[in-house]
Protein backbone atom coordinates (compact mmCIF):
# COMPACT_ATOMS: atom_id res chain seq x y z
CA UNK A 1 111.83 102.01 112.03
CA UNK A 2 111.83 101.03 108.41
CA UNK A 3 113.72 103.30 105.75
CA UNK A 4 112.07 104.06 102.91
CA UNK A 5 113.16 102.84 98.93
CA UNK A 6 113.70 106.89 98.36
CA UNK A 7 115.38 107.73 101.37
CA UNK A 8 117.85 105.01 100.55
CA UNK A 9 118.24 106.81 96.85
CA UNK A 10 118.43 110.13 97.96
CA UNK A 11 121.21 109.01 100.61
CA UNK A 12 123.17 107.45 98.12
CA UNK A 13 122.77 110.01 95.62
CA UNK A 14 124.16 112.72 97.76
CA UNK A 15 126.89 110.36 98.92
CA UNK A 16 128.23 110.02 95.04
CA UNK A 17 127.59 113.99 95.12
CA UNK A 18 129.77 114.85 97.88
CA UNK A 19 132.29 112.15 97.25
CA UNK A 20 132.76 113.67 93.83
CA UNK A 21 132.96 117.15 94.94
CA UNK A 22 135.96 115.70 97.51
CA UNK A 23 137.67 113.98 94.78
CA UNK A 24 137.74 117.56 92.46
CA UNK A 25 138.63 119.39 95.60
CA UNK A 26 142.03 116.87 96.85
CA UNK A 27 143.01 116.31 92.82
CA UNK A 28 142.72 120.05 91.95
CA UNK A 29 144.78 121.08 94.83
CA UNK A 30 147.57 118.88 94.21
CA UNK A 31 147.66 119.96 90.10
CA UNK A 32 147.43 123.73 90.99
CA UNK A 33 150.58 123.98 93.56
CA UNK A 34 154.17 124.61 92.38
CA UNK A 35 157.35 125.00 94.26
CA UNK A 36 159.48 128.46 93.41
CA UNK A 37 163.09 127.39 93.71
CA UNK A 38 166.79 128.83 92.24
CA UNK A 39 168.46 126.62 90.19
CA UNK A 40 171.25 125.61 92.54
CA UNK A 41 168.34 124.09 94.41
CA UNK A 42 167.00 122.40 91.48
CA UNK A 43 169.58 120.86 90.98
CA UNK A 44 169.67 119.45 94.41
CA UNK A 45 166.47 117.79 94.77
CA UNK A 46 167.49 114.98 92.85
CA UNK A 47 165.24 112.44 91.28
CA UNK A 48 162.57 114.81 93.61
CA UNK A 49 162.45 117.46 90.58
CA UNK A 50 161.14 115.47 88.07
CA UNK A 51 158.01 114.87 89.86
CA UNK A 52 156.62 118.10 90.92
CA UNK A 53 155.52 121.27 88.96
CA UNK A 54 158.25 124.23 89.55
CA UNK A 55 158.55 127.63 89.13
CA UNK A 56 162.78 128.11 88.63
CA UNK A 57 164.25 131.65 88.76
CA UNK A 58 167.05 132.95 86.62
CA UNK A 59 168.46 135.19 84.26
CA UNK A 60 168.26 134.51 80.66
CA UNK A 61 171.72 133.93 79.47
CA UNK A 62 172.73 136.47 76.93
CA UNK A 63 172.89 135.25 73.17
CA UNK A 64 170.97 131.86 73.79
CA UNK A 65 167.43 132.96 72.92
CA UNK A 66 166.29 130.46 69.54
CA UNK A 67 162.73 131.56 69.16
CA UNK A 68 160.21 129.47 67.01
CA UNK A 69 157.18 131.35 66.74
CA UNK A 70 155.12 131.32 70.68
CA UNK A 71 157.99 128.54 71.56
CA UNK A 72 161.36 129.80 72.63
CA UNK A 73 164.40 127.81 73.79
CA UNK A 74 166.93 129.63 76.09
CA UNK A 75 169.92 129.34 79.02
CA UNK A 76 168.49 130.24 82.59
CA UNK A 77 171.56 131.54 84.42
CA UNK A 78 172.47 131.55 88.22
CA UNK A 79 173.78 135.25 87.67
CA UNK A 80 173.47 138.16 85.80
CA UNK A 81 176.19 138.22 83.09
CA UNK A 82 177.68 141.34 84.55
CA UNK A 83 178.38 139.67 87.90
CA UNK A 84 181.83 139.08 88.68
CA UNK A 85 180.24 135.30 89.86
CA UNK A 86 178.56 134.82 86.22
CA UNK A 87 181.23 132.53 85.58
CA UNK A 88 180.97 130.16 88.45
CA UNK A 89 177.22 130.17 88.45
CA UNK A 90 175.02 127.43 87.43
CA UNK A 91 172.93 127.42 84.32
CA UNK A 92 169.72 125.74 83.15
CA UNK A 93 167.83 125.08 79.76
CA UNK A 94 164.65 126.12 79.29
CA UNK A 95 162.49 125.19 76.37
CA UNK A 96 159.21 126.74 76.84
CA UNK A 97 156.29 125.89 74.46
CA UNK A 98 153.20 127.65 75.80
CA UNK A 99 150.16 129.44 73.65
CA UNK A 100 151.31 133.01 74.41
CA UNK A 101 154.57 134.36 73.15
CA UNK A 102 156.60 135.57 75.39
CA UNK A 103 156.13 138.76 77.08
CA UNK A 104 158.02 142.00 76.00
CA UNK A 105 160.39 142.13 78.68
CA UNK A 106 162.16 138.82 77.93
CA UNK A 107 165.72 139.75 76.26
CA UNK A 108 169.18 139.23 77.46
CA UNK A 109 170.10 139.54 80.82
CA UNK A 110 166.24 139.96 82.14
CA UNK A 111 165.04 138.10 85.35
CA UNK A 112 163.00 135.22 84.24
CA UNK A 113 160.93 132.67 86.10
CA UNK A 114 159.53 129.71 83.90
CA UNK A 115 157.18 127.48 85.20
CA UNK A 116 156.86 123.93 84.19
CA UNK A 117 158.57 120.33 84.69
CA UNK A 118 162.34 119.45 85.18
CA UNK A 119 163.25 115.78 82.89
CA UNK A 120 166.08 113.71 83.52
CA UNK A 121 167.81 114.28 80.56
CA UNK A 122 168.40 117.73 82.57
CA UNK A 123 166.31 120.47 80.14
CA UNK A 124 163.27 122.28 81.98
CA UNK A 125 160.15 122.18 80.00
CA UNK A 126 158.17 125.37 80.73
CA UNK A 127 154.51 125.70 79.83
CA UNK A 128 154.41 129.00 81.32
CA UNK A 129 157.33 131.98 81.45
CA UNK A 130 157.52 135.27 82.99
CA UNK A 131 159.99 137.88 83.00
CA UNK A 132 160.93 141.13 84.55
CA UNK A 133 163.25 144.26 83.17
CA UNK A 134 165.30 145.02 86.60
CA UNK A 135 166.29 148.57 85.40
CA UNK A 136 162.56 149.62 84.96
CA UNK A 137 161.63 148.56 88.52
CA UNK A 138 164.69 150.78 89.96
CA UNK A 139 164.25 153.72 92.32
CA UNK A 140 164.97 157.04 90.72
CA UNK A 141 167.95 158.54 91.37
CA UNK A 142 168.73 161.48 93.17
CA UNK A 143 170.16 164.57 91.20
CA UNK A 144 172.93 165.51 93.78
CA UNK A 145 174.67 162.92 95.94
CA UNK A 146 173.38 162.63 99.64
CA UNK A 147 170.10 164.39 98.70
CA UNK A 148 166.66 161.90 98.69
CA UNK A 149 165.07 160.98 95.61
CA UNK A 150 161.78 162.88 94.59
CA UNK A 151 158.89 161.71 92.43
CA UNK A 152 158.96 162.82 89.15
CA UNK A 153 156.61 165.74 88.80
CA UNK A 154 153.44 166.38 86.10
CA UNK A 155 155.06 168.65 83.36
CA UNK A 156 153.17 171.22 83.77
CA UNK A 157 153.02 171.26 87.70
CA UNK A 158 155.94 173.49 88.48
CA UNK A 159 154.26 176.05 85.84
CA UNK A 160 150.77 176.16 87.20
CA UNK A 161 151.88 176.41 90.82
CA UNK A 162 153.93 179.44 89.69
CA UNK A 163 150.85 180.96 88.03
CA UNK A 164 148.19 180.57 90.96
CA UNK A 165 150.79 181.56 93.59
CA UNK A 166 149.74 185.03 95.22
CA UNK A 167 152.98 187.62 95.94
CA UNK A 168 153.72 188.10 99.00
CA UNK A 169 152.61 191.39 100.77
């Protein structure tokens, strides 16, 4: 049996289709994945590091932010600077140039995690940072020691319930 001139085109045309599609697929996986690590094990991954895209955690070092418009340059620290290790912990610079500022929360002391590439000449170029304020995140706490913490209640909660509530008979 005898293929025809179109079948031939139509074959190879959805060859180069699918092919394509393949290529996008394997290419755009690889670019979108990034490894979270600390920076003690940034720093031992070796020649590793400056290969991959990473996401390194920290605390922003107290005093070090230089900010130049959306681009900031600051010291990622192992520990938070009132940790009794602060002094013993590692530190990292960052120098982020991204198209957003950064976000609200980044000051001294906050939990950041800047995303980027680690170079040789041992500064982490972040195209994207994010931070968290650990004391807004926190659990309330209790009033009296030993009892649970409650919710916060609406302000006016405590003075409707009084109002609707029937006396007792």
């Amino acid at each position: 049996m005898k293929i025809s001139r179109t079948t031939w085109r139509i074959g190879i045309a959805t060859a180069i289709i699918l092919g394509t599609i393949g290529w996008l697929a394997y290419s755009g996986y690889g670019a979108g994945k990034s490894y979270f690590v600390t920076i003690p094990e940034l720093n031992g991954m070796g020649a590793k590091a400056y290969h991959d895209q990473l996401r390194v955690e920290g605390f922003v070092k107290p005093g070090t932010i230089v900010t130049d418009g959306p681009n900031v340059t600051f010291m990622l620290s192992q520990y938070e600077s009132h940790s009794p290790k602060f002094a013993t912990g590692r530190d990292l610079k960052v120098v982020y140039k991204g198209s957003e500022p950064p976000p609200d929360t980044f000051k001294d002391d906050a939990m950041a995690v800047a995303e980027g590439t680690y170079q040789p000449d041992g500064v982490f170029h972040a195209t994207g940072l994010q931070a968290k304020c650990a004391s807004k995140y926190a659990p309330a706490k209790p009033l009296h020691p030993g009892e649970p913490a409650k919710p916060a209640a609406a302000p006016n909660a405590t003075a409707a319930a009084a109002s609707t509530a029937k006396p007792a008979a």
